[in-house]
Protein backbone atom coordinates (compact mmCIF):
# COMPACT_ATOMS: atom_id res chain seq x y z
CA UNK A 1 -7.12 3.36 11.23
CA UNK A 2 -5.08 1.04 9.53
CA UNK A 3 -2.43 1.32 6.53
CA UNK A 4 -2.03 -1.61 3.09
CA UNK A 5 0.84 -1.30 0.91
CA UNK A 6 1.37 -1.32 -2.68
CA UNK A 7 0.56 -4.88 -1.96
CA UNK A 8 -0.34 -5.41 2.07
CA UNK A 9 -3.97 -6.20 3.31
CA UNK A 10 -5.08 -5.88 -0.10
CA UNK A 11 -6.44 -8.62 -2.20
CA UNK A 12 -4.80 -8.44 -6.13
CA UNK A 13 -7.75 -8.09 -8.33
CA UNK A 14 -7.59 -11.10 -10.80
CA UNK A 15 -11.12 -11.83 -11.60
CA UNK A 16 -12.39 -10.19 -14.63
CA UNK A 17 -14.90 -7.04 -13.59
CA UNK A 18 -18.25 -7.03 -15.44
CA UNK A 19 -18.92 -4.51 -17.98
CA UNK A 20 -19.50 -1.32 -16.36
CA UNK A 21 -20.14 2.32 -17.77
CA UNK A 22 -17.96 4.85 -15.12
CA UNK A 23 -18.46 8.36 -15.03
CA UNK A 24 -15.58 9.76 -14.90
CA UNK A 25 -14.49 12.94 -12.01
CA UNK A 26 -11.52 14.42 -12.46
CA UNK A 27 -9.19 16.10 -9.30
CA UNK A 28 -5.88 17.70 -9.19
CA UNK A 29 -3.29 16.37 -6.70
CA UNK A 30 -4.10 18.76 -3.92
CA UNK A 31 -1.71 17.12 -1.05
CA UNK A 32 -2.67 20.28 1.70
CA UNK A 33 -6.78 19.74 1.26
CA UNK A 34 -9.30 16.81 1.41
CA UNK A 35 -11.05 16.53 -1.97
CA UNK A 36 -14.57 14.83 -1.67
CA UNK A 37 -16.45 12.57 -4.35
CA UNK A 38 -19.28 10.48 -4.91
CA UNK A 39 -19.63 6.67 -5.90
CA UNK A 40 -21.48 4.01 -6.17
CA UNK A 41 -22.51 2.21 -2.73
CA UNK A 42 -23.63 -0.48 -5.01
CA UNK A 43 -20.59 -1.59 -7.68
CA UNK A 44 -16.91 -1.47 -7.81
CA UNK A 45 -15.16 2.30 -8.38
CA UNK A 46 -12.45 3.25 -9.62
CA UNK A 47 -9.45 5.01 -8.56
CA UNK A 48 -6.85 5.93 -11.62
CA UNK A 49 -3.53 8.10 -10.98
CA UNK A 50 -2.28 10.09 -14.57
CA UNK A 51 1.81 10.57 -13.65
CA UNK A 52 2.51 8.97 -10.67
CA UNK A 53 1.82 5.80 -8.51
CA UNK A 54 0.10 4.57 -5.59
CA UNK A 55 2.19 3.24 -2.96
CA UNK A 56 -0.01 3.26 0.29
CA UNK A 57 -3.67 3.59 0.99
CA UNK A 58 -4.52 4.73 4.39
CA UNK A 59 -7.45 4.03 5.78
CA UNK A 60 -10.32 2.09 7.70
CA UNK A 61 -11.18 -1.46 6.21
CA UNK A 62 -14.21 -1.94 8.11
CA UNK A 63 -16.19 0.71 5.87
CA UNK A 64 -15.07 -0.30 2.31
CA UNK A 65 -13.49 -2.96 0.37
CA UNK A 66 -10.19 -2.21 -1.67
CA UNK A 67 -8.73 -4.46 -4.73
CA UNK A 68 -5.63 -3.87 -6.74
CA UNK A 69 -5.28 -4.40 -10.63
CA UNK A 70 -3.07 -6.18 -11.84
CA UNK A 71 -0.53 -3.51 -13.03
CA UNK A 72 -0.97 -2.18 -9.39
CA UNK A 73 -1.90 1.36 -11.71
CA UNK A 74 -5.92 1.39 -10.83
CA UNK A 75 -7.50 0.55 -7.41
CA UNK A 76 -10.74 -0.42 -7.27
CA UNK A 77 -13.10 0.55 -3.93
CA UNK A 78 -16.81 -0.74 -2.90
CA UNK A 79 -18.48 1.05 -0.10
CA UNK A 80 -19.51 -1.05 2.89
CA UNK A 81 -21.16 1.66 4.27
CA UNK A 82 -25.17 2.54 3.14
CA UNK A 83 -26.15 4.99 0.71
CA UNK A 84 -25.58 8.61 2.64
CA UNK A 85 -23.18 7.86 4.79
CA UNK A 86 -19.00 9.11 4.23
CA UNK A 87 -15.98 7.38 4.97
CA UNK A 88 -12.33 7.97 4.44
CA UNK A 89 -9.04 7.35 3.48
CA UNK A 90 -5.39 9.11 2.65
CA UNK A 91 -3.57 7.89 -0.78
CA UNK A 92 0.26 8.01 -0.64
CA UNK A 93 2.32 8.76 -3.26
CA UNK A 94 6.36 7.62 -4.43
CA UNK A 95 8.12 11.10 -3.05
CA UNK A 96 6.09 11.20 -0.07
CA UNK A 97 2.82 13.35 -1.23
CA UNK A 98 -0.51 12.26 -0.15
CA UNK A 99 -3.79 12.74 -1.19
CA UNK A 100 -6.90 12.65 1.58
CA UNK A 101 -10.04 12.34 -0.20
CA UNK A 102 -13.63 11.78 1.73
CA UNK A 103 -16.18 9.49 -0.06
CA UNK A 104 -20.07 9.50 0.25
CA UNK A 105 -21.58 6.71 -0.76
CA UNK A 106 -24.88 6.91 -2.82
CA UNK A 107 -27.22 4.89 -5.04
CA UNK A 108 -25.67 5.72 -8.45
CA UNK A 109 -23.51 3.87 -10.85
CA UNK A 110 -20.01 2.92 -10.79
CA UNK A 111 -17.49 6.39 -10.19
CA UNK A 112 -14.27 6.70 -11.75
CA UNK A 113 -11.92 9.04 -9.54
CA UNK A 114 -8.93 10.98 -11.68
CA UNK A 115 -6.29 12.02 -10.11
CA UNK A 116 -3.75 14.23 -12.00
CA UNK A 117 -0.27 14.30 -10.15
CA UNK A 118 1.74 17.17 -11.59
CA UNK A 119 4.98 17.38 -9.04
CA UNK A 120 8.83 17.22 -9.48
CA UNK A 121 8.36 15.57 -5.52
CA UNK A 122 6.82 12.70 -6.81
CA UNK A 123 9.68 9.60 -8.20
CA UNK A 124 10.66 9.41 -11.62
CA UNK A 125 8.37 7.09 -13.38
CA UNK A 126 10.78 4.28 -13.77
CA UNK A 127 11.77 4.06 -9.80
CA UNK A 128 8.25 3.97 -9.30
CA UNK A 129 7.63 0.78 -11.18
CA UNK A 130 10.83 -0.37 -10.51
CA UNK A 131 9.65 -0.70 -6.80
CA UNK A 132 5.98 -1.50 -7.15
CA UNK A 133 7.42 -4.47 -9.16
CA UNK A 134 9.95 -5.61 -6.29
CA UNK A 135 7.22 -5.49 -3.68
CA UNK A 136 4.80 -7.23 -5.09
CA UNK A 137 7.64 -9.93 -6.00
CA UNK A 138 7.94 -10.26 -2.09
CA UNK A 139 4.63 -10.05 -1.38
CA UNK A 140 3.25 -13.14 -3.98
CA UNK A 141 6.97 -14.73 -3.22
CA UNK A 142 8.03 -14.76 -6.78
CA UNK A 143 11.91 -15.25 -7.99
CA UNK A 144 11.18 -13.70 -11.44
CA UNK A 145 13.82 -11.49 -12.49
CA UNK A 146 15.75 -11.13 -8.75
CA UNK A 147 18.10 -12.44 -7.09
CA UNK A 148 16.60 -14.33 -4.08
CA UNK A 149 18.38 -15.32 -0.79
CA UNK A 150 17.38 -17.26 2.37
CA UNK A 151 18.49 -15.62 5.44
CA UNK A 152 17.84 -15.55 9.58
CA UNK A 153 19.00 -12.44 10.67
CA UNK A 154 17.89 -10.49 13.44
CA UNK A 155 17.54 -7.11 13.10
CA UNK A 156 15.72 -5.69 16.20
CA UNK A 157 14.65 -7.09 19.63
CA UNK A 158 12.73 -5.01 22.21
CA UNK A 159 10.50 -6.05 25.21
CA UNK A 160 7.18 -5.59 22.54
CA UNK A 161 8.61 -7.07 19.12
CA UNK A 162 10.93 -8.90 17.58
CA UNK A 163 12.25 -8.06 13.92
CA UNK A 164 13.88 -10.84 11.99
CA UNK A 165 14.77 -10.48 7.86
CA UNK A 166 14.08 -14.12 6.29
CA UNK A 167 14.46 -13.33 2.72
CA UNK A 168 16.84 -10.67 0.38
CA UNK A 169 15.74 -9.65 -2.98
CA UNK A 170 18.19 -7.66 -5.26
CA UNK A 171 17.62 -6.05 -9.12
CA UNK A 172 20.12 -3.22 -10.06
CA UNK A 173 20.25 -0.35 -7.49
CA UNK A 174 17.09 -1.44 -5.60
CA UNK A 175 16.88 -3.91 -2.46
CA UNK A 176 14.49 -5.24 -0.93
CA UNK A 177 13.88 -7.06 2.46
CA UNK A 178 11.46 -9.64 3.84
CA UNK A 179 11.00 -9.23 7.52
CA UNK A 180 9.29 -11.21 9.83
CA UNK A 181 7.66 -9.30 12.98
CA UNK A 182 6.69 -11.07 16.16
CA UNK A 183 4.47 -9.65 18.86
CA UNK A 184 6.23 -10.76 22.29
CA UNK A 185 3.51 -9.83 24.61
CA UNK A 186 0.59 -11.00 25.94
CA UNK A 187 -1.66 -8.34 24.50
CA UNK A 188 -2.28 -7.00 20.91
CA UNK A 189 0.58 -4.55 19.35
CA UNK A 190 -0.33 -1.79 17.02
CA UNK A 191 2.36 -1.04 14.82
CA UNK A 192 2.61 1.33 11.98
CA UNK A 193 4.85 1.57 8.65
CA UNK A 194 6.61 4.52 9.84
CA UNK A 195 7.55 2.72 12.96
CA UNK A 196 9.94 0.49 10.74
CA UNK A 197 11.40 3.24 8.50
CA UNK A 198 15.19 3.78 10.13
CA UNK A 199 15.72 -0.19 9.93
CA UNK A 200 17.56 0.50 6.62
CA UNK A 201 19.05 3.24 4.74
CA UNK A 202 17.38 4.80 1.90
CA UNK A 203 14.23 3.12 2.56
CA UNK A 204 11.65 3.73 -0.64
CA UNK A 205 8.41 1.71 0.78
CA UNK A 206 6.90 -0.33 3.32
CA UNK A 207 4.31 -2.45 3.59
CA UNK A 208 3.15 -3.80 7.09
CA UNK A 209 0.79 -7.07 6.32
CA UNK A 210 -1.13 -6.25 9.73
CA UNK A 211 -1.24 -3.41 11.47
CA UNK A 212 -2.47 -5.29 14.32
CA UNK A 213 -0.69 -8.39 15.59
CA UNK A 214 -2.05 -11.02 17.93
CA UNK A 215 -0.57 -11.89 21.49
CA UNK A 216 3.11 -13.89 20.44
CA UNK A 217 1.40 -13.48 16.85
CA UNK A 218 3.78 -12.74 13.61
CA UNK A 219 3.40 -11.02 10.96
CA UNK A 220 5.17 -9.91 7.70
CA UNK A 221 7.09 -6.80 7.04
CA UNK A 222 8.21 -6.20 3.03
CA UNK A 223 10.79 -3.07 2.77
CA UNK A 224 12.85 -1.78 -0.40
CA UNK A 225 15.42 0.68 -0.31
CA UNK A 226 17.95 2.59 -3.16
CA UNK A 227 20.96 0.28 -2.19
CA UNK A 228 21.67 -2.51 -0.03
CA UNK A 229 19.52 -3.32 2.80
CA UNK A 230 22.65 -4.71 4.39
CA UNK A 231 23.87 -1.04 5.34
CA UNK A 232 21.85 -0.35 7.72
């Protein structure tokens, strides 16, 4: 299993998709059962979320291929599996919820997936865009509209890895941090989002580049949080 952020081991879809016909298959957000659905082994799906965002998908890489729009609103998902054979993966939510939802691939055209979030857990629209904006600022390095500083600081050391924030990004109430994780060892570290939740207060998403780093290998960590990620 392994986890990409709103942004993290996900390419951003920027090429233009050729003209497809999707049929459409609608779902409510059903965050205590697995819903199942049908697409294409063949051509690109689509994923589309009516009233909330998508802030995590969980799952494993090896049996499909995952691309982000460029609104970060619609996710698009190609099997790598063959026709008849099921894979999975869990969608997180702003607020928490998550959706787990088991595919079967078949030999049919192009699926579009509809999920209808209707939840007072699930962030206010404008958070939500607020801090899909800010990390994918970090993640593609871009100033834009927030206020960028260099920094070295160290924020965790332990016999496994080392956690040092590089960069600070700041726009109203939100902050976010670029971190910098090094695997000490001599062996392969697996390392999950949650692992790196307490490093700040008020933490509102992560996104872990790798999930797997190399012996004395780095990786990059990208964090915002409702205030500033200097009170810790």
């Amino acid at each position: 299993m392994s986890t990409t952020i709103v942004k993290k081991l996900i390419t951003v879809l920027t090429l233009a998709l050729p003209i497809t016909t999707f049929a459409n298959t609608e779902f409510k957000l059903s965050p205590r059962s697995k819903i199942g659905a049908q697409i294409s082994s063949d051509e690109l799906n689509r994923i589309e979320v009516n009233g909330g965002d998508i802030m995590e998908v969980i799952g494993d890489e090896g049996k499909y291929s995952l691309y982000w729009s460029s609104d970060w609103r619609n996710l698009f998902i190609k099997p790598k599996v063959p026709a008849g054979e099921t894979f999975e993966l869990s969608l997180i939510f702003f607020g928490g919820l998550a959706q787990d939802i088991r595919f079967t691939a078949g030999d049919t055209t192009a699926k579009t997936i509809t999920i209808n979030v209707v939840s007072s857990k699930v962030s206010k629209p404008n958070l939500q865009s607020e801090v899909a904006a800010m990390m994918r600022a970090m993640f593609e390095g871009i100033k834009g509209k927030y206020y960028v500083t260099e920094t070295k600081r160290l924020l965790k050391c332990t016999p496994s890895l080392q956690i040092t924030q590089i960069k600070a990004y700041r726009y109203k109430d939100l902050s976010g941090a670029v971190l910098e994780v090094k695997n000490n060892t001599k062996t392969s570290v697996k390392a999950l989002e949650e692992d790196f939740r307490g490093l700040f207060k008020g933490t509102l998403a992560i996104n872990l580049k790798l999930s797997s780093i190399a012996p004395k290998a780095k990786t990059l960590l990208f964090i915002v949080t409702k205030g500033d990620v200097n009170d810790r």
